[in-house]
C-alpha atoms as a PDB file:
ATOM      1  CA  UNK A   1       0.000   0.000   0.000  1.00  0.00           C
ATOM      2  CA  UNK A   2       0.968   3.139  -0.757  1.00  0.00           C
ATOM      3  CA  UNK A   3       2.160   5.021   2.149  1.00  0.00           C
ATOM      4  CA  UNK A   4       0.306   8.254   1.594  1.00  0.00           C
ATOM      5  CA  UNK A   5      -2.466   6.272   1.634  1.00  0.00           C
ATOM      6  CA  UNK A   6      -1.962   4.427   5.104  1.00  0.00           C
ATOM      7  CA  UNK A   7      -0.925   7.742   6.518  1.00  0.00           C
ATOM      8  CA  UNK A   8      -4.806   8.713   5.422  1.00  0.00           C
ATOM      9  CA  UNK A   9      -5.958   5.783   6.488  1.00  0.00           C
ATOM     10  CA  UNK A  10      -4.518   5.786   9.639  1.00  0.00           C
ATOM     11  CA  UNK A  11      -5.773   9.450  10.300  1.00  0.00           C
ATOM     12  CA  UNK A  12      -9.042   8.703   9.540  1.00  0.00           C
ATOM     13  CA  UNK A  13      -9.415   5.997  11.878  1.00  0.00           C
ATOM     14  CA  UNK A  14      -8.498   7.949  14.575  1.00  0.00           C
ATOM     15  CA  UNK A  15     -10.866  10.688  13.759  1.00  0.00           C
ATOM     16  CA  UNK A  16     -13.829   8.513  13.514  1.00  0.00           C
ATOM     17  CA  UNK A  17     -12.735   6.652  17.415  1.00  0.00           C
ATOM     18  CA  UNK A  18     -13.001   9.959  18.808  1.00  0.00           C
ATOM     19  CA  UNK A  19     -16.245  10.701  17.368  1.00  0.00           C
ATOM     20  CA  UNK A  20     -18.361   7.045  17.830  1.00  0.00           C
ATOM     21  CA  UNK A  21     -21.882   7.430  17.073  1.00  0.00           C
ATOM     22  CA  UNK A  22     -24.788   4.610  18.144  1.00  0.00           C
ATOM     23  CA  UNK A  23     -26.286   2.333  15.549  1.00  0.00           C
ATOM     24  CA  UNK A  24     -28.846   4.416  13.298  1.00  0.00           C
ATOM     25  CA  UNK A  25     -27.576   7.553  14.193  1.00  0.00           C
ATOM     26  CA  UNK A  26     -24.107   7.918  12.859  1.00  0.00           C
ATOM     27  CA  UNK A  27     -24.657  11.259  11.114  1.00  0.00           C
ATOM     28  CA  UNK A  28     -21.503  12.764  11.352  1.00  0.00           C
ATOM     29  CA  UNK A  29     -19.649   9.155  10.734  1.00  0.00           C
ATOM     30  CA  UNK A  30     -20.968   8.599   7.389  1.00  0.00           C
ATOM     31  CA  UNK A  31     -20.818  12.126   6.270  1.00  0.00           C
ATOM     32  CA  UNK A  32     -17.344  12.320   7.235  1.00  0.00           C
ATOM     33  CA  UNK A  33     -16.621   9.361   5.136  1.00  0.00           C
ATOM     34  CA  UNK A  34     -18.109  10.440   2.475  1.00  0.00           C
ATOM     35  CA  UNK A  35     -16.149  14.079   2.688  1.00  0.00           C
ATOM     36  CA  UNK A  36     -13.285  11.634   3.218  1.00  0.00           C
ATOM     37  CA  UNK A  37     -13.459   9.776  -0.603  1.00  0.00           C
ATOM     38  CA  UNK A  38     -14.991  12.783  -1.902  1.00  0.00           C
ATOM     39  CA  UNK A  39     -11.389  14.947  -1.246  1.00  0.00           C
ATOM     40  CA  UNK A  40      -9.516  11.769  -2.054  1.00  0.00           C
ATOM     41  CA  UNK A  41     -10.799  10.373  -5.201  1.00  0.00           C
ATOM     42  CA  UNK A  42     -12.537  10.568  -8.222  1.00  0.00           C
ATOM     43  CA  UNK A  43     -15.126   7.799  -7.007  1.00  0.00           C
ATOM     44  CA  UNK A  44     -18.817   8.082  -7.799  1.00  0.00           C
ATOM     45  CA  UNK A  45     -20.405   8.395  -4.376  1.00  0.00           C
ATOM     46  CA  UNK A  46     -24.194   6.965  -3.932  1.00  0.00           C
ATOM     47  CA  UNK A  47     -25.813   8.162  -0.863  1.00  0.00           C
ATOM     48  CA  UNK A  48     -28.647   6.162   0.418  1.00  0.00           C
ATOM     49  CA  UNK A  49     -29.468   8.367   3.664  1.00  0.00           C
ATOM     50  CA  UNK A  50     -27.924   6.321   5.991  1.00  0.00           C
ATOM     51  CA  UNK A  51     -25.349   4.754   4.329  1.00  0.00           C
ATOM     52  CA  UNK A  52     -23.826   5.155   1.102  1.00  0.00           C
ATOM     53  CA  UNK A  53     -21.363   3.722  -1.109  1.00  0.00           C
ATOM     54  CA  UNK A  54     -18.831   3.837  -3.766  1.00  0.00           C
ATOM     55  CA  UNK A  55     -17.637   3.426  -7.041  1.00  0.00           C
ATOM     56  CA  UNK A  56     -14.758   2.641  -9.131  1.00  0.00           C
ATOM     57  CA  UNK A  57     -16.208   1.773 -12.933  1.00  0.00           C
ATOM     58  CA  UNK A  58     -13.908  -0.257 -14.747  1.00  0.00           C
ATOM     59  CA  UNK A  59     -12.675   0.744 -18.403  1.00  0.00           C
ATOM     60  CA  UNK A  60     -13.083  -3.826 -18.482  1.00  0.00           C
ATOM     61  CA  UNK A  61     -15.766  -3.997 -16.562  1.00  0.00           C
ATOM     62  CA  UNK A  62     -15.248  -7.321 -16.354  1.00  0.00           C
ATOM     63  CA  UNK A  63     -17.573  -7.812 -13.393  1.00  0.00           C
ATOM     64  CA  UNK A  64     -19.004  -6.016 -10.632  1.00  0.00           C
ATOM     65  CA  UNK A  65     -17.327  -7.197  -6.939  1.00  0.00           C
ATOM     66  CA  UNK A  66     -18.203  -5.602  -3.734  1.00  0.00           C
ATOM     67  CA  UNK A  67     -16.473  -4.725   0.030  1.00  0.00           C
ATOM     68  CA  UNK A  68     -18.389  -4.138   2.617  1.00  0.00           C
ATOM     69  CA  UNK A  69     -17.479  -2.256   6.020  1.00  0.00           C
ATOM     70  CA  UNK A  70     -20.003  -0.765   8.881  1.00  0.00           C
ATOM     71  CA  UNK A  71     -19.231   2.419  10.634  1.00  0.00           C
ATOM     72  CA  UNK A  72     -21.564   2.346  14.542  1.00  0.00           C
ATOM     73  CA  UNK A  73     -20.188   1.996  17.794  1.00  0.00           C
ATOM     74  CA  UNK A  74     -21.608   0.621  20.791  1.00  0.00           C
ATOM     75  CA  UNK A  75     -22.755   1.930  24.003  1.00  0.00           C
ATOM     76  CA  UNK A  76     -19.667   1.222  25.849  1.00  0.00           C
ATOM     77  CA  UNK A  77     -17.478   3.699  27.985  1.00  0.00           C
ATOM     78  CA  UNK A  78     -13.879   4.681  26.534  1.00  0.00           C
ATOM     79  CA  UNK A  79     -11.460   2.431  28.550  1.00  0.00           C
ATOM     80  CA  UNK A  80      -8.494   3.093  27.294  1.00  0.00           C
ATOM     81  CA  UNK A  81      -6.138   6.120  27.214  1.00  0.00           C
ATOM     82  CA  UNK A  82      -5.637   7.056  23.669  1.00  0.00           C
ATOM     83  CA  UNK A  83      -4.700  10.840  22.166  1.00  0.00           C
ATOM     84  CA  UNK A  84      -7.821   9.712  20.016  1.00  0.00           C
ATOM     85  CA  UNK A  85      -9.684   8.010  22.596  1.00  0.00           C
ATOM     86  CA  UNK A  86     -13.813   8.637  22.644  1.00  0.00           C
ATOM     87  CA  UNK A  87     -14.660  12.024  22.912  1.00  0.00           C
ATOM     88  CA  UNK A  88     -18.770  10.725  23.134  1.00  0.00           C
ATOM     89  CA  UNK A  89     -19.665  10.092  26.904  1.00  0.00           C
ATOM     90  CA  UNK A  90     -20.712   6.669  26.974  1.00  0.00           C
ATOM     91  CA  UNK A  91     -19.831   5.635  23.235  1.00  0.00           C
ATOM     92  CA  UNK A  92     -17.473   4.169  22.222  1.00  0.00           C
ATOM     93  CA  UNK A  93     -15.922   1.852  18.972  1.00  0.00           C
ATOM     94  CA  UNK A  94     -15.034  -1.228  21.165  1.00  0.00           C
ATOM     95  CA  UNK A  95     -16.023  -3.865  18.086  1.00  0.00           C
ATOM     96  CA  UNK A  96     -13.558  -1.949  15.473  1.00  0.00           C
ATOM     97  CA  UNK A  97     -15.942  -0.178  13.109  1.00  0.00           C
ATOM     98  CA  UNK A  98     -13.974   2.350  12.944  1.00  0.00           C
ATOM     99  CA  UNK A  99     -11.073   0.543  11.626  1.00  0.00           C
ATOM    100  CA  UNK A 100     -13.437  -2.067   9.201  1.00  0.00           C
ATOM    101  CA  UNK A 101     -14.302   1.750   8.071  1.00  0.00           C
ATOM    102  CA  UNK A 102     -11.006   3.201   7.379  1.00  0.00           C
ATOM    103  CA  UNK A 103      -9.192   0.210   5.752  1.00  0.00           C
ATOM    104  CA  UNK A 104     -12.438   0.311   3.193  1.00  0.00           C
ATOM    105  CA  UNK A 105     -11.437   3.799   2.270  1.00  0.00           C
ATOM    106  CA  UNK A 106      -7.881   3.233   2.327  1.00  0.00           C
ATOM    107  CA  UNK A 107      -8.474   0.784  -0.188  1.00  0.00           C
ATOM    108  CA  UNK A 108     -10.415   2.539  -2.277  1.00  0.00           C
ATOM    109  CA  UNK A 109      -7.724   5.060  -2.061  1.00  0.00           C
ATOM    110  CA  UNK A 110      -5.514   2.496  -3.927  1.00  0.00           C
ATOM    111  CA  UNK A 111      -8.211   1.209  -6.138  1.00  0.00           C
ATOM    112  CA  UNK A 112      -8.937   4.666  -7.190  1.00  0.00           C
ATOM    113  CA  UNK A 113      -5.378   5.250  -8.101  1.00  0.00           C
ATOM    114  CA  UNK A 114      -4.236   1.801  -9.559  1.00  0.00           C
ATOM    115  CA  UNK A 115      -7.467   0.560 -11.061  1.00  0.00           C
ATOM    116  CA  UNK A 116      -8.742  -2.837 -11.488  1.00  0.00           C
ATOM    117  CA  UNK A 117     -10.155  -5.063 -14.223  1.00  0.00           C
ATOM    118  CA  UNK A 118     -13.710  -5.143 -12.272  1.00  0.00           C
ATOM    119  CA  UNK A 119     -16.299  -2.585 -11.215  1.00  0.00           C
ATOM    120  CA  UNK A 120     -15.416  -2.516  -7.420  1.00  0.00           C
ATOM    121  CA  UNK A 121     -18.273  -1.340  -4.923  1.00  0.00           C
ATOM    122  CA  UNK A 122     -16.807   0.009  -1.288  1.00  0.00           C
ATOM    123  CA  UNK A 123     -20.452  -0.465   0.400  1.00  0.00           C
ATOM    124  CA  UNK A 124     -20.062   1.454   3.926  1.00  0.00           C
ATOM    125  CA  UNK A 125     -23.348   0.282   5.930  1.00  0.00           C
ATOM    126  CA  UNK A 126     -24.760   1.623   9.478  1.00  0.00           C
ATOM    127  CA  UNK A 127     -26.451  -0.075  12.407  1.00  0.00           C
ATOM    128  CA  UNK A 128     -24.698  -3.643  12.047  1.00  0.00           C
ATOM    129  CA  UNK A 129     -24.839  -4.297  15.724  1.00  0.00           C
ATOM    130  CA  UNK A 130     -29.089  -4.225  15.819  1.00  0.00           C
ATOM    131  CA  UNK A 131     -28.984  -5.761  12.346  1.00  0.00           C
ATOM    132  CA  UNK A 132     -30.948  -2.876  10.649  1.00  0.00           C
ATOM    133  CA  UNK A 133     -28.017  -2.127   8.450  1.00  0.00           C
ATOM    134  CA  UNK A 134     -27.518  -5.209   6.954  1.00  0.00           C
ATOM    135  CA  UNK A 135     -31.478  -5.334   6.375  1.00  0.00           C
ATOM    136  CA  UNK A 136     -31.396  -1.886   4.389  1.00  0.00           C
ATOM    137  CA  UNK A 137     -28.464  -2.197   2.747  1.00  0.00           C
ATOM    138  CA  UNK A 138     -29.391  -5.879   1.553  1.00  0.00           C
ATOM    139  CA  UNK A 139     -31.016  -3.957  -1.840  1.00  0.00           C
ATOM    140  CA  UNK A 140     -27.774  -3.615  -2.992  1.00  0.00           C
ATOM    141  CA  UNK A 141     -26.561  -6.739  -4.360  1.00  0.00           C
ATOM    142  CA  UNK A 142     -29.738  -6.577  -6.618  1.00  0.00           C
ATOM    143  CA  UNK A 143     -29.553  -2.728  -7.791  1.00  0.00           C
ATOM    144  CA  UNK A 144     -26.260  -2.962  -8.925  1.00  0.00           C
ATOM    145  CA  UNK A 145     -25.712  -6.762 -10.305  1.00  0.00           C
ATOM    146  CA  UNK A 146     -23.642  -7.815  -7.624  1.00  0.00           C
ATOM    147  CA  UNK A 147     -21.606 -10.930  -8.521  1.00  0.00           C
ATOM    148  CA  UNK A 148     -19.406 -11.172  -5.142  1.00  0.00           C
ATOM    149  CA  UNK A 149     -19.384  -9.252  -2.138  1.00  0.00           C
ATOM    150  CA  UNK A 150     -16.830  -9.698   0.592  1.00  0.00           C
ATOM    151  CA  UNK A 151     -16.976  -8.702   4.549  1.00  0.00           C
ATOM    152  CA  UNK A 152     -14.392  -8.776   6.902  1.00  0.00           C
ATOM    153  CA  UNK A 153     -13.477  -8.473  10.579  1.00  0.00           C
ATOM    154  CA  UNK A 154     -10.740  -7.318  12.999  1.00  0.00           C
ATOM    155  CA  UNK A 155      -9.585  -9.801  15.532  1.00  0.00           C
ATOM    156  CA  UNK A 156      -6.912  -9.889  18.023  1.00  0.00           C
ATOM    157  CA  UNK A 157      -4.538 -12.573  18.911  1.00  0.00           C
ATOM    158  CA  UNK A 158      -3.464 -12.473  14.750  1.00  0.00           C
ATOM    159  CA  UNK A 159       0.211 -11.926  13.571  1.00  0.00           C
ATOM    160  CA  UNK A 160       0.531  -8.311  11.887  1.00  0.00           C
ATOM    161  CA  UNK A 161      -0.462  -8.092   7.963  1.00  0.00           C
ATOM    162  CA  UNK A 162      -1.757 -11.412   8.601  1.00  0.00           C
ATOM    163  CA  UNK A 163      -5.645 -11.953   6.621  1.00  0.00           C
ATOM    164  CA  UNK A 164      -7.225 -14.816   8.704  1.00  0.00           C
ATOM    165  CA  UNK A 165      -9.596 -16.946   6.519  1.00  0.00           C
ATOM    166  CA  UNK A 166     -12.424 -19.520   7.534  1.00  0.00           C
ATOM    167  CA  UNK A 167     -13.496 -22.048   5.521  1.00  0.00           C
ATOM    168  CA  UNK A 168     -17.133 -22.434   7.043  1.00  0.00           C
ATOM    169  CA  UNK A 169     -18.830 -20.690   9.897  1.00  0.00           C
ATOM    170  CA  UNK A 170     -17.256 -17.630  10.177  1.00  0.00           C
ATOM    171  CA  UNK A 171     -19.095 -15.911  13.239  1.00  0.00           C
ATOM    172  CA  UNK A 172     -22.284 -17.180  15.045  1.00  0.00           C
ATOM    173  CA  UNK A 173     -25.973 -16.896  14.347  1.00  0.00           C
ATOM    174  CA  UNK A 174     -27.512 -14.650  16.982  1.00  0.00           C
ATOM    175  CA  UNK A 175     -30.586 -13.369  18.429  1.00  0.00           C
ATOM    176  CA  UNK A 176     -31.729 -11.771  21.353  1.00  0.00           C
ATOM    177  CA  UNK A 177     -34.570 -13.504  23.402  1.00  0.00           C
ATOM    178  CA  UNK A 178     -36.732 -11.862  26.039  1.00  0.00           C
ATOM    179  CA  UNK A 179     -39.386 -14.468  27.775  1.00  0.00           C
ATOM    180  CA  UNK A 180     -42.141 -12.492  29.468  1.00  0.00           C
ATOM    181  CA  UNK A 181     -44.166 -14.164  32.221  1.00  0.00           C
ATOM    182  CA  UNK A 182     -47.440 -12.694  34.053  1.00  0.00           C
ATOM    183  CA  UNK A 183     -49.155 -13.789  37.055  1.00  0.00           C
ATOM    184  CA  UNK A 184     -51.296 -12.162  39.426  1.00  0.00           C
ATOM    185  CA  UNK A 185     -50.115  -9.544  41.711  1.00  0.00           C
ATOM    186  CA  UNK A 186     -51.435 -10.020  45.952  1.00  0.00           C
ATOM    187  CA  UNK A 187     -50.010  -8.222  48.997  1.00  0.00           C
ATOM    188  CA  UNK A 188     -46.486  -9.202  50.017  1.00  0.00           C
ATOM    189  CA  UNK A 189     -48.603 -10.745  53.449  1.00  0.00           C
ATOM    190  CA  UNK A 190     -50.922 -13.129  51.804  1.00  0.00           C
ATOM    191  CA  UNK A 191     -48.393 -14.547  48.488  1.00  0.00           C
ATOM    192  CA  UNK A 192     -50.523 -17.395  47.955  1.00  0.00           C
ATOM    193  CA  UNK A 193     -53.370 -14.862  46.850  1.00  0.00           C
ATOM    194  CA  UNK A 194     -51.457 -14.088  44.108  1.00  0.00           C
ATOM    195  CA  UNK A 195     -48.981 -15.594  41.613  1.00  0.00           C
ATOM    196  CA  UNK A 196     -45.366 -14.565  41.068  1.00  0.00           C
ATOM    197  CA  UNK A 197     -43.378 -15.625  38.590  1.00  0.00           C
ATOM    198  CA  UNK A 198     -40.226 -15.556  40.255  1.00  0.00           C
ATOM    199  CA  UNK A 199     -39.833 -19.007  40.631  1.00  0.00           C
ATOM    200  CA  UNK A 200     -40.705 -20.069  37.168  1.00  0.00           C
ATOM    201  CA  UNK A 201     -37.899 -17.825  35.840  1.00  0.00           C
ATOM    202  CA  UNK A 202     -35.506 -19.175  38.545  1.00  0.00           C
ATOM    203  CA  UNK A 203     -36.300 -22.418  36.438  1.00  0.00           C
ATOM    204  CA  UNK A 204     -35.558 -21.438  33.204  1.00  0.00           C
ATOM    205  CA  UNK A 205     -32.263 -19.949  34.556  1.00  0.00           C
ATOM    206  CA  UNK A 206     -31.547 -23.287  36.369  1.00  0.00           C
ATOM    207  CA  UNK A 207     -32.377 -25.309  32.918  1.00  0.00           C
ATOM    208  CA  UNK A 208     -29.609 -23.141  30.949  1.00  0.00           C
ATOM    209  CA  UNK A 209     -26.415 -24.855  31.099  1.00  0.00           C
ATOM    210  CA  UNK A 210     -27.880 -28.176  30.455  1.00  0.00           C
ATOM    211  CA  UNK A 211     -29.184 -26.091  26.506  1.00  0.00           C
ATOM    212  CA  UNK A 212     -25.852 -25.068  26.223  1.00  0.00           C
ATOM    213  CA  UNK A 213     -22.928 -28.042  27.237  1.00  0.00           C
ATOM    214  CA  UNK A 214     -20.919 -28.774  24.630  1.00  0.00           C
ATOM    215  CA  UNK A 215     -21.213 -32.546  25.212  1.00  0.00           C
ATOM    216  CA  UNK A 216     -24.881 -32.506  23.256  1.00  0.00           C
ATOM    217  CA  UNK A 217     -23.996 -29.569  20.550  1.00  0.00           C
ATOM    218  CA  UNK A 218     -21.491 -29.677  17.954  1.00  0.00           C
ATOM    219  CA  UNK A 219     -20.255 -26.600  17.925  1.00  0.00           C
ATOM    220  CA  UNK A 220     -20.431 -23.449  20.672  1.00  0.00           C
ATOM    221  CA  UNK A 221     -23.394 -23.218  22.286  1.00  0.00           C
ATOM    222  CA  UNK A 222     -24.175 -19.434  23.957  1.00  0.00           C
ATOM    223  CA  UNK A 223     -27.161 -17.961  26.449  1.00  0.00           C
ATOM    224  CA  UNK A 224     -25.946 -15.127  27.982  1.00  0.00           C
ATOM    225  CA  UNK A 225     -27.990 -13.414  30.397  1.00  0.00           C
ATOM    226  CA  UNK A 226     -28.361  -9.388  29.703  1.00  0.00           C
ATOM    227  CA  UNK A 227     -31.343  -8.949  32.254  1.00  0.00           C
ATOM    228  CA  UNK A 228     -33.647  -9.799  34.527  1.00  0.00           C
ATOM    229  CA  UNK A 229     -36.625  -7.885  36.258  1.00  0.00           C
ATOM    230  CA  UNK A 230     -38.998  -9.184  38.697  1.00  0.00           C
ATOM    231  CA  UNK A 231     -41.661  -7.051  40.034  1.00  0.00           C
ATOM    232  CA  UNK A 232     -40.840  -3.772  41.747  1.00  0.00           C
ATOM    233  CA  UNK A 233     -39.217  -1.592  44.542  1.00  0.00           C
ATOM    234  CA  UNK A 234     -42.997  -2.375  46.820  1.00  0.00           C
ATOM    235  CA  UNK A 235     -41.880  -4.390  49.979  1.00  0.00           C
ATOM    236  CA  UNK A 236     -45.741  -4.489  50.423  1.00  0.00           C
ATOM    237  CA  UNK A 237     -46.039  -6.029  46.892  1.00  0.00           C
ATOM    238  CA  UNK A 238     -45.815  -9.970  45.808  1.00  0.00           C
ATOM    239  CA  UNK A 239     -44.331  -9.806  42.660  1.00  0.00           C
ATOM    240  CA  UNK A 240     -46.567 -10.499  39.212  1.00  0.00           C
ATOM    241  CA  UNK A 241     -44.413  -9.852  36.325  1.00  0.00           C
ATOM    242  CA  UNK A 242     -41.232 -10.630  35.066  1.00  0.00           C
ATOM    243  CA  UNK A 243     -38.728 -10.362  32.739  1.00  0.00           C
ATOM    244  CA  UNK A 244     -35.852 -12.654  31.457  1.00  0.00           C
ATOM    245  CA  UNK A 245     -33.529 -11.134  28.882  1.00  0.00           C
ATOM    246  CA  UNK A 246     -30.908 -13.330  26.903  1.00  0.00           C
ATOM    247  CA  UNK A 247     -28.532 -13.015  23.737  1.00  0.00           C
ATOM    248  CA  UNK A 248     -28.181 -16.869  22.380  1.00  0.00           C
ATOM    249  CA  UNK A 249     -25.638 -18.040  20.268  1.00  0.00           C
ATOM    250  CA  UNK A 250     -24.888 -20.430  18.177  1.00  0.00           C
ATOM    251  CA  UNK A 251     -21.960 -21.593  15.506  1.00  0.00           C
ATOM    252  CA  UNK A 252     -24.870 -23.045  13.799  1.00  0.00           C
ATOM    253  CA  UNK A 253     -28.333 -22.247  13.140  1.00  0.00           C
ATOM    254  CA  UNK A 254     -30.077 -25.593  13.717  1.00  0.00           C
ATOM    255  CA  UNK A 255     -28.296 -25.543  16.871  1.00  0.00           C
ATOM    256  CA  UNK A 256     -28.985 -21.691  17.897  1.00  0.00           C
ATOM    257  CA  UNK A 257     -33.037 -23.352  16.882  1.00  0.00           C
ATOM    258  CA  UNK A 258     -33.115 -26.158  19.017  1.00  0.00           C
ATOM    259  CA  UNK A 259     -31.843 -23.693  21.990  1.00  0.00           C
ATOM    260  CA  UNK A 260     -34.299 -21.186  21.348  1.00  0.00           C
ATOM    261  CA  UNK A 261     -36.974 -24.045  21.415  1.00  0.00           C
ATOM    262  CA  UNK A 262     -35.741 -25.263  24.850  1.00  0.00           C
ATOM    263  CA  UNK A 263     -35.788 -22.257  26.445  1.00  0.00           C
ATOM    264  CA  UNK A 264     -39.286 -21.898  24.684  1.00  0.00           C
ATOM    265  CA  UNK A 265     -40.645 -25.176  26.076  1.00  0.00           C
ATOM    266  CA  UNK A 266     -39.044 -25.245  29.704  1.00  0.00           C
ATOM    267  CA  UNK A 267     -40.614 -21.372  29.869  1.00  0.00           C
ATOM    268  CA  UNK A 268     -43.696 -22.936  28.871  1.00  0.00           C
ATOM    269  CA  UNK A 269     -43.731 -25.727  30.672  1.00  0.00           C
ATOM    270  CA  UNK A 270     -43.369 -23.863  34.313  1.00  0.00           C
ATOM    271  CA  UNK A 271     -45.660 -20.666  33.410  1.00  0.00           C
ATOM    272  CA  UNK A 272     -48.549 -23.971  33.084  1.00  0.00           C
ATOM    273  CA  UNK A 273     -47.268 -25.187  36.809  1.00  0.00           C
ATOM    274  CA  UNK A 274     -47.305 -22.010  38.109  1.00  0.00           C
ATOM    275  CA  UNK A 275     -50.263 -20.517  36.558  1.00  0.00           C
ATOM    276  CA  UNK A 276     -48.417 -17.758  34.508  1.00  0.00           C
ATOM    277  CA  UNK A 277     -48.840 -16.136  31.171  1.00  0.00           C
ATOM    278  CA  UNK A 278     -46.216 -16.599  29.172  1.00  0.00           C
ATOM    279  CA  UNK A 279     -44.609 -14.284  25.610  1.00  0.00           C
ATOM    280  CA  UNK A 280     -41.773 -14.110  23.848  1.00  0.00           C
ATOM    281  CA  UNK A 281     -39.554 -11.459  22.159  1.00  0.00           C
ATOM    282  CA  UNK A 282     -36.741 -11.393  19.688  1.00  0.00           C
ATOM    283  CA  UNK A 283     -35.037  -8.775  17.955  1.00  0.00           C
ATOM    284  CA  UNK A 284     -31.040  -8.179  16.923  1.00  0.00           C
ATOM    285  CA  UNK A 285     -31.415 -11.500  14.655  1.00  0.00           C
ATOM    286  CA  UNK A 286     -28.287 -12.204  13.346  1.00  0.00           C
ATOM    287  CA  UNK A 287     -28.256 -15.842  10.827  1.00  0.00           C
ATOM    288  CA  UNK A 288     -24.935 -17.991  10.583  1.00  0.00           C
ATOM    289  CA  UNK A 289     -21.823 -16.069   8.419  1.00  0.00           C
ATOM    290  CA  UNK A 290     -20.617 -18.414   6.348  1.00  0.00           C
ATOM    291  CA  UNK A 291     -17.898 -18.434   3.572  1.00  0.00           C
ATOM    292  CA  UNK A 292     -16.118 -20.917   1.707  1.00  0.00           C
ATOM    293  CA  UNK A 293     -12.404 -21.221   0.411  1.00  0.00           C
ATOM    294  CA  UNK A 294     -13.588 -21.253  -3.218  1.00  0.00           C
ATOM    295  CA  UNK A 295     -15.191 -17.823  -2.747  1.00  0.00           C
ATOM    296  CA  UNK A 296     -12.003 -16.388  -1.147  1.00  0.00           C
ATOM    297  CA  UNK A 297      -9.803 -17.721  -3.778  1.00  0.00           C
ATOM    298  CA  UNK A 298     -11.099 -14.582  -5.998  1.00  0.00           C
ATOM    299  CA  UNK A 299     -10.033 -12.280  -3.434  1.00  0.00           C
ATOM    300  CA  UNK A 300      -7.022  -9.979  -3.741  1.00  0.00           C
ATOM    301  CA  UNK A 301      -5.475 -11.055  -0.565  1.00  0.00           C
ATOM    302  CA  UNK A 302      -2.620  -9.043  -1.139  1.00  0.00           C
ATOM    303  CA  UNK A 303      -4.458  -5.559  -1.901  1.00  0.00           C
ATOM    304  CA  UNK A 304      -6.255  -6.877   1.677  1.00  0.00           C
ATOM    305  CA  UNK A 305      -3.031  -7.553   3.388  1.00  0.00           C
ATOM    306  CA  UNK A 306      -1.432  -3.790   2.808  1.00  0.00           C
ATOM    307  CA  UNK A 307      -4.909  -2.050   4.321  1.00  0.00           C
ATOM    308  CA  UNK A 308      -6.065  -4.836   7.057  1.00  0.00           C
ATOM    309  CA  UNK A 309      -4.330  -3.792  10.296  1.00  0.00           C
ATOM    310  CA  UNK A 310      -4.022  -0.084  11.236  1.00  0.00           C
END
């Protein structure tokens, strides 16, 4: 890579960690991207309101290839001391969009310069950590005759100019889960008036790491608990309602189904012993990543290599 462009690169990473923006509202983020490739290179630039992308047309054409990188951060406090760090109170870019971000542009920086026998797309998308990004952006591939598109991800632990590829699963299918239960509410002196569900989510709780052991899945197995309300702040009140939050995991999706239907049916089965009504809830539904060798064989690992790791 050329080393004007990594020194741009580099730059622009930092400026977008000190300015992290949630999912959905990354207003300055993508503008300043877009200001970015706009005083850069000669790149057509599609905006889409909240995203955008890019484009280098061929003089070959040959075929039209895509890169993809997101741009939100997460609700996370700054923890580290950096001359960049998060200037946001409360946000910060602790899963690396900001770098997936700035090695995009940098190599559209080269691409831009050096050229390239396809049409090459630099898709920048919002929200990926809800999962609305993907959805919107997912018109894409069909507007513009997409005949490859290629994601990638930071990751620790990895030697320096190093591209680590998976043949298979490459991250986990996902969703969150929220199980709602409802009794019937009493005073905190006569509980067996009334029905609280405390007990019945105590049960579900209990039943988790039987769902998840990896002696009876094949590959990891998550249910992490995010929350858990019961009732209120009334010591003169027997709890009625309750809440379980989770986020469950899976390497694979027949596995992250058959967890999601335990935690259905052992829900189920003790809101009908207790006397409880019983919901559910997803949302931030994530399927299985997969990729294959025979894809990445088509993909300039070496153009990769020079803009991965800032």
């Amino acid at each position: 890579m050329e080393n004007k462009n990594l020194e741009l690169a580099i730059q622009l990473r930092h400026e977008l960690h000190a300015y992290p923006e949630l999912s959905n509202h990354e207003v300055w983020t993508k503008q300043h991207l877009v200001d970015f490739l706009r005083a850069n290179t000669k790149l057509e630039i599609v905006d889409r309101g909240r995203w955008f992308y890019a484009v280098y047309h061929s003089k070959v054409g040959k075929r039209n290839v895509a890169f993809r990188a997101d741009f939100d951060a997460l609700p996370i406090e700054e923890t580290i001391d950096l001359p960049y760090g998060s200037k946001c109170p409360g946000v910060s870019h602790k899963c690396g969009h900001d770098g997936h971000s700035a090695t995009l542009a940098g190599f559209a920086l080269e691409i831009d310069q050096k050229g390239s026998d396809n049409n090459i797309f630099f898709l920048f998308q919002h929200a990926e950590e809800t999962g609305d990004g993907a959805a919107e952006c997912s018109v894409f591939i069909k507007e513009n005759d997409i005949d490859e598109i290629f994601g990638w991800h930071n990751m620790s632990g990895f030697p320096h100019n190093v591209v680590h590829v998976i043949d298979g699963t490459a991250h986990c299918a996902s969703k969150g889960m929220t199980i709602h239960m409802e009794g019937v509410p009493s005073h905190a002196s006569e509980p067996e008036k009334g029905i609280n569900p405390t007990f019945a989510i105590s049960k579900v709780i209990d039943a988790i790491p039987s769902f998840i052991d990896s002696k009876i899945n094949k590959g990891l197995v998550l249910c992490t608990i995010v929350h858990v309300e019961i009732g209120t702040k009334a010591f003169g009140v027997n709890a009625s309602q309750g809440t379980l939050r989770m986020t469950i995991r899976a390497l694979y999706e027949v596995e992250l189904d058959r967890l999601q239907k335990n935690l259905e049916d052992v829900a189920k089965s003790e809101a009908e012993k207790y006397g409880l009504k019983v919901s559910f809830e997803y949302q931030d539904e994530f399927p299985e990543t997969l990729t294959t060798r025979k894809a990445l064989t088509k993909f300039d690992t070496f153009a990769m290599r020079k803009t991965f790791l800032l």
